[in-house]
Protein backbone atom coordinates (compact mmCIF):
# COMPACT_ATOMS: atom_id res chain seq x y z
CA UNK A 1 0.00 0.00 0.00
CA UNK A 2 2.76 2.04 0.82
CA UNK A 3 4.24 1.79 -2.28
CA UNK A 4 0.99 2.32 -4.48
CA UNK A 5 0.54 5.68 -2.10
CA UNK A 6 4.38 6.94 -3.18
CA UNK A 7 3.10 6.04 -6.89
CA UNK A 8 0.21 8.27 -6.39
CA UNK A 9 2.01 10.81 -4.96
CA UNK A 10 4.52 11.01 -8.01
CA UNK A 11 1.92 11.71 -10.37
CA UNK A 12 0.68 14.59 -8.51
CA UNK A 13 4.39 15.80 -8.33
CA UNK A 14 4.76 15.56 -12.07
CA UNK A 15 2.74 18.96 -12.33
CA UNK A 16 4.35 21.86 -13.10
CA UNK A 17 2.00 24.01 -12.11
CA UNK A 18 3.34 26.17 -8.75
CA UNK A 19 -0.04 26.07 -7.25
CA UNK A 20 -0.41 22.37 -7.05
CA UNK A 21 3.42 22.28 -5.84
CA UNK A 22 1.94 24.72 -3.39
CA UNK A 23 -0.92 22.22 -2.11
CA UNK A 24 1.70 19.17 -2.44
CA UNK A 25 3.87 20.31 -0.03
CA UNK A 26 1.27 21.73 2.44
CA UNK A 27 -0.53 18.04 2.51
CA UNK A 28 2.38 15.71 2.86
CA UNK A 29 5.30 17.62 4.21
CA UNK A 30 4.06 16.03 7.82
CA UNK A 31 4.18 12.79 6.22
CA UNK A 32 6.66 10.85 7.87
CA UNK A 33 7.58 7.75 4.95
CA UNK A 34 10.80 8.49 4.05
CA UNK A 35 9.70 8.00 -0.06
CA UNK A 36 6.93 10.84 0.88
CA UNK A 37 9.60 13.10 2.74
CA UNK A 38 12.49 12.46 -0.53
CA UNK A 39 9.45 13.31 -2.93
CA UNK A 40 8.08 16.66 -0.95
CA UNK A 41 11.90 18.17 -0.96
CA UNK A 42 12.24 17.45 -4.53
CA UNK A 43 8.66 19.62 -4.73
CA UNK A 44 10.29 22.11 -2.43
CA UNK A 45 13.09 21.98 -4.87
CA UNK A 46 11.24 22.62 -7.82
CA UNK A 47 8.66 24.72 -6.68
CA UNK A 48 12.13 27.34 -5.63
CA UNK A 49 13.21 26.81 -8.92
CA UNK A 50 10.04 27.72 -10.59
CA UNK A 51 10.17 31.08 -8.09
CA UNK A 52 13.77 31.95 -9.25
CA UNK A 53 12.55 31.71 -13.27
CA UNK A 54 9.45 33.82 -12.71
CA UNK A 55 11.98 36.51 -11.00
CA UNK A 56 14.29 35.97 -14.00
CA UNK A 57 11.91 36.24 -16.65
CA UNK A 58 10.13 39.35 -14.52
CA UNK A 59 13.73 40.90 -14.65
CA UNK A 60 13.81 40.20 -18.66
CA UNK A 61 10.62 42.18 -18.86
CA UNK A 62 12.58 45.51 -17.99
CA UNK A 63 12.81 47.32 -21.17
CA UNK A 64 9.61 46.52 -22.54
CA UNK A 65 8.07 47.81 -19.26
CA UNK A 66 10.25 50.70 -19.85
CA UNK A 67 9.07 51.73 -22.91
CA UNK A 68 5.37 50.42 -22.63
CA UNK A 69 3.85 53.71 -24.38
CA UNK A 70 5.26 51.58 -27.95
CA UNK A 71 2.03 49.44 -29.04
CA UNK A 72 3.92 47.12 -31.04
CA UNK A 73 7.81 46.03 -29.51
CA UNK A 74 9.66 44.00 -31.18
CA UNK A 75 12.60 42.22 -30.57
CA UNK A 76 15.38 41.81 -32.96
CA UNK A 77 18.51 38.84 -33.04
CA UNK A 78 20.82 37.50 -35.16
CA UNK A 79 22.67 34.19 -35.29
CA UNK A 80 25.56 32.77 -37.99
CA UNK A 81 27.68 35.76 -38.22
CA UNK A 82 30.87 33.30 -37.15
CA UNK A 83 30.54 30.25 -39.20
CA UNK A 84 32.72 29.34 -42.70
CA UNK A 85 29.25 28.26 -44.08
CA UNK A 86 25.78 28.60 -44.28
CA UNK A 87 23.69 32.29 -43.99
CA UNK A 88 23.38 34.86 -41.19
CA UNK A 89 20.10 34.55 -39.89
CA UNK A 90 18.03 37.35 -38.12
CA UNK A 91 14.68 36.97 -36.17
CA UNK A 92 12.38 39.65 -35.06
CA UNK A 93 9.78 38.88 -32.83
CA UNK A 94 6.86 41.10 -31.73
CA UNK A 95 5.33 39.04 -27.89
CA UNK A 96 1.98 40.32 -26.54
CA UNK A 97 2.14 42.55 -23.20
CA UNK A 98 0.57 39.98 -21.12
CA UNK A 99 3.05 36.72 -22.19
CA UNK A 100 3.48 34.20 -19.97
CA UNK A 101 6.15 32.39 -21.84
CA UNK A 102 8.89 30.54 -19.48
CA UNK A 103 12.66 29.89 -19.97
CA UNK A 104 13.44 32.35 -22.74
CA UNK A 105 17.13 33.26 -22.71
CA UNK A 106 19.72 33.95 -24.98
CA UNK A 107 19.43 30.86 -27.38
CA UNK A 108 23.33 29.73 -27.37
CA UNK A 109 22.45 29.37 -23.32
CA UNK A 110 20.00 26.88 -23.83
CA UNK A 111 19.72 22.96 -25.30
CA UNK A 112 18.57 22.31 -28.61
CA UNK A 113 15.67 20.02 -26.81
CA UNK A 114 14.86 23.88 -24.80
CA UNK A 115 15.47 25.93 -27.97
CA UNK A 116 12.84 23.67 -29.81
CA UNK A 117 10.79 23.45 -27.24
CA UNK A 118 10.48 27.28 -26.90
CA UNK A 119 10.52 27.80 -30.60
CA UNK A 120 7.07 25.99 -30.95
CA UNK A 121 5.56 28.24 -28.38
CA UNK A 122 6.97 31.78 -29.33
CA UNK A 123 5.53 30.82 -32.73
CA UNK A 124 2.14 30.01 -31.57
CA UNK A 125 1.55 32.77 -28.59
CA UNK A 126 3.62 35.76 -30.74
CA UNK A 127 1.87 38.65 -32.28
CA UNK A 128 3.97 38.71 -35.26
CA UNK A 129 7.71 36.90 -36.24
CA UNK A 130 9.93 37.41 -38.96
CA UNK A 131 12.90 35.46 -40.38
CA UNK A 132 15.16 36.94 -42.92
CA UNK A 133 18.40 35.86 -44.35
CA UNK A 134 21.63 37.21 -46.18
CA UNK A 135 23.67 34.22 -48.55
CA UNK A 136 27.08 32.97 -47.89
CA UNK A 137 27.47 35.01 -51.25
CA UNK A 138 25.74 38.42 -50.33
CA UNK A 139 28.23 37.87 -47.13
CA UNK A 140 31.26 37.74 -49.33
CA UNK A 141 30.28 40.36 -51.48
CA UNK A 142 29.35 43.24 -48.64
CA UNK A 143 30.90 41.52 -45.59
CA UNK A 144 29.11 40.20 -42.70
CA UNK A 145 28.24 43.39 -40.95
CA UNK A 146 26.32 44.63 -43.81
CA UNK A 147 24.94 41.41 -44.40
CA UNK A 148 23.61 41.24 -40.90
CA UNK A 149 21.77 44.65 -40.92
CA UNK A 150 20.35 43.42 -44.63
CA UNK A 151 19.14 39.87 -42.84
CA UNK A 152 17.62 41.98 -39.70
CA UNK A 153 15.60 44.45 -42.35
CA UNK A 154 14.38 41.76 -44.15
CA UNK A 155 12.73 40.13 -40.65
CA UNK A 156 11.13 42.98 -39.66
CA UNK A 157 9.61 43.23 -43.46
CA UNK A 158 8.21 40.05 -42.72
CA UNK A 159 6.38 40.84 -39.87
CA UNK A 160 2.58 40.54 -40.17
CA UNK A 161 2.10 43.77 -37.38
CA UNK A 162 4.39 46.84 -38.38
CA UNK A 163 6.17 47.35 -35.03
CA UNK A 164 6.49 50.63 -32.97
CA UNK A 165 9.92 50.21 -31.63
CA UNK A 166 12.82 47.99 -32.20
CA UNK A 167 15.00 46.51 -29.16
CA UNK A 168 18.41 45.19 -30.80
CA UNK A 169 20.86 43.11 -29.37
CA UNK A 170 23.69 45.58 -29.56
CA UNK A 171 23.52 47.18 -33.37
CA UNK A 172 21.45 50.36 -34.68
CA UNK A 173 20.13 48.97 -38.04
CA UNK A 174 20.88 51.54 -40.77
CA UNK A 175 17.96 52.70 -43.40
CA UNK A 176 15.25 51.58 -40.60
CA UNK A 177 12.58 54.89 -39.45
CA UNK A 178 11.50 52.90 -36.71
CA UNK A 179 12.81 53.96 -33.24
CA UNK A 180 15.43 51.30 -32.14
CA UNK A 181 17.22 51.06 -28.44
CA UNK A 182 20.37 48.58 -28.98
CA UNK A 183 21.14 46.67 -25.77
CA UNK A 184 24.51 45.10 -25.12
CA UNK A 185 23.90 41.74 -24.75
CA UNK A 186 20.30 41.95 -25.01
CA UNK A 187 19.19 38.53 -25.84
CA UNK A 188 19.66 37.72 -22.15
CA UNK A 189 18.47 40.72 -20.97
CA UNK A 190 15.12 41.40 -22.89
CA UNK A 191 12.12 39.09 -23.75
CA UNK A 192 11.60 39.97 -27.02
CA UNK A 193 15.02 39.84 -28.23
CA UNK A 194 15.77 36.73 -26.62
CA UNK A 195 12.93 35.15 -28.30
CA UNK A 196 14.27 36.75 -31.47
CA UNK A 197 17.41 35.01 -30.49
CA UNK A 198 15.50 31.28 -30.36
CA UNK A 199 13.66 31.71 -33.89
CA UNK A 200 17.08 32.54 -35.50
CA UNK A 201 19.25 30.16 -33.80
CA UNK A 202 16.45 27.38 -34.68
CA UNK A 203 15.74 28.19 -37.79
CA UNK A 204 19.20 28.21 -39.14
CA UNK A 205 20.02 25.20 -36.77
CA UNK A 206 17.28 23.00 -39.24
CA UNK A 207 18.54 24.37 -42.20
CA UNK A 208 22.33 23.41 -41.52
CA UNK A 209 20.63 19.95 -41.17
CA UNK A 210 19.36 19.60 -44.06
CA UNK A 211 22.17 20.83 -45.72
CA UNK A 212 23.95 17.93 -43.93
CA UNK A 213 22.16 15.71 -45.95
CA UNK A 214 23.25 16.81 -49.55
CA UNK A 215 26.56 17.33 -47.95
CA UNK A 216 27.21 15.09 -45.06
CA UNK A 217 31.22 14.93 -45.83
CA UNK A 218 31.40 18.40 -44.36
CA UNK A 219 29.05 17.32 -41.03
CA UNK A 220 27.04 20.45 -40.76
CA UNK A 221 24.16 18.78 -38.55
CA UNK A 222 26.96 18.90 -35.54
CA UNK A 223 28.80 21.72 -36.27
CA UNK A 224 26.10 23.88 -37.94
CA UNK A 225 29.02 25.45 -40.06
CA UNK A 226 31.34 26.50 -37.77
CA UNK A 227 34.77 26.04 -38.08
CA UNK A 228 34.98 22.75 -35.56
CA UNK A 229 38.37 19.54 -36.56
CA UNK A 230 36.12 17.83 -38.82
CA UNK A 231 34.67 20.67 -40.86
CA UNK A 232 38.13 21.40 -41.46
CA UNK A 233 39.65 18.44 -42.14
CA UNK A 234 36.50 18.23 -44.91
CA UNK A 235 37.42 21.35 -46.09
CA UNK A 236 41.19 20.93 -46.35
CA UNK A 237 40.30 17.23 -48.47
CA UNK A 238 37.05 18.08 -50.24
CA UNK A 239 37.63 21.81 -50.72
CA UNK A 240 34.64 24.24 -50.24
CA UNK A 241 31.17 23.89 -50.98
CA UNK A 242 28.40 26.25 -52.69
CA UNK A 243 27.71 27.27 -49.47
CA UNK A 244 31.26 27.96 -47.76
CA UNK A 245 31.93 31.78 -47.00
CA UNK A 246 34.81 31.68 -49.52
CA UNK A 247 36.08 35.09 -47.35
CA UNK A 248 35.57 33.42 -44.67
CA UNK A 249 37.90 30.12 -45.59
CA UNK A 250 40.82 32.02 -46.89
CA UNK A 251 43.11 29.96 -44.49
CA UNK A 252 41.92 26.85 -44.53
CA UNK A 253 42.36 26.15 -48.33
C-alpha cells in the first residue's frame, strides 16, 4: 500500500504548475515515509526553482516595461555571423504585453531540446515573427556586418504587425525609421530579443541539417558550419562547398 501511495504521490508531483506544488507540499510535508519526505523536498526543490525563473523572466521584462507607451515592440537577433558556411540569420519577434512564456534566454544558453521546445511556443503565442536571411554570397560580397543589418531588415519586413519600436541586441540597423534602443547583450536581458534570439538560432540550426544531408562529408548537422576539426579536415580534403563563405575560408584552403 505504501508503495501504491508513493506512486500516487509522483503523479501529482509531475505537475508543473506552482499552485499544485503549493498544495503538495502543504498536505504531505508532515508525512513521515521516508519515499513521501524524498518526494516533498524534490517539490520544495522545484517549486524554488520555478520562483527563481518567474523573477528571471520578470527581470527580462525591464525594457519593454520601460518603454510600454510603444504598441507594437519588437525584438530583434541575429545568429551565424561566425561560421565558414551557411547564412546569417536574423529573427524579429513582436510578444503580446501579457506573455506568460517561461525559460526564454539567450538561445546559445540553452539545449537544442529547450530551444525547440520554446521555438514551438513563441511561434504560436507571438503577435507577429519574422525570419530573414543574407547568402554565404551576399556575405562575401558586402561583408558580414552589412549582411547582418540586410538579414535583420528583411525580418522585420516580414512581420505581419508593423512594429512601434525595435530593441536590438547591440547594433542600430541603418535605413530603418522605426525607433530602435540597442542593448549590449540583449538577448539575455530582454524578452523579445531573446525570443528573437530562439527563432534565428532554430531556424538556421534545421537548415544546416538539411544541408547535412546533400553534404554530409562536411558534417554540418553537428557543427552547424562552424569552423569545428572535422569541418576542417573536410574542407582541407574536399575543398569548399556552394555554401562555404569563400572570405571566410581564406586559411583553410
Amino acid at each position: 500500500m505504501a508503495e501504491l501511495a508513493v506512486g500516487a504521490i509522483k503523479e501529482q508531483l509531475a505537475v508543473t504548475d506552482e499552485r499544485k506544488l503549493e498544495e503538495f507540499i502543504e498536505e504531505y510535508s508532515t508525512d513521515k515515509r521516508g519515499g513521501v519526505q524524498k518526494l516533498v523536498e524534490t517539490a520544495r526543490k522545484r517549486l524554488e526553482k520555478y520562483n527563481q525563473e518567474l523573477a528571471r523572466m520578470d527581470k527580462l521584462w525591464e525594457y519593454e516595461r520601460q518603454y510600454a507607451d510603444y504598441e507594437f515592440i519588437c525584438g530583434i537577433d541575429e545568429v551565424g555571423r561566425g561560421p565558414l558556411a551557411g547564412p546569417v540569420v536574423a529573427g524579429a519577434v513582436i510578444l503580446p504585453k501579457d506573455c506568460d512564456i517561461l525559460y526564454i534566454n539567450d538561445s546559445k544558453k540553452l539545449s537544442e531540446k529547450k530551444r525547440e521546445e520554446l521555438y514551438d511556443v513563441i511561434m504560436e503565442k507571438a503577435i507577429a515573427t519574422g525570419i530573414g536571411m543574407a547568402s554565404p554570397q551576399r556575405i562575401d560580397e558586402i561583408n558580414i556586418l552589412q549582411a547582418t543589418y540586410e538579414a535583420m531588415r528583411e525580418a522585420i519586413q516580414k512581420l505581419e504587425v508593423a512594429p512601434t519600436l525595435l530593441l536590438n541586441d547591440a547594433v542600430t540597423i541603418p535605413k530603418v525609421e522605426i525607433k530602435q534602443v540597442p542593448i549590449i547583450k540583449g538577448d539575455a536581458k530582454s524578452i523579445s530579443i531573446g525570443a528573437a534570439s530562439i527563432i534565428a538560432k532554430v531556424t538556421r540550426d534545421r537548415l544546416m541539417v538539411e544541408y547535412d544531408k546533400i553534404m554530409p562529408e562536411y558534417h554540418f548537422a553537428s557543427n552547424k558550419g562552424y569552423g569545428s576539426p572535422d569541418h576542417i579536415a573536410a574542407l582541407k580534403e574536399v575543398g569548399p562547398s556552394p555554401i562555404h563563405r569563400a572570405s571566410f575560408i581564406k586559411n583553410f584552403i
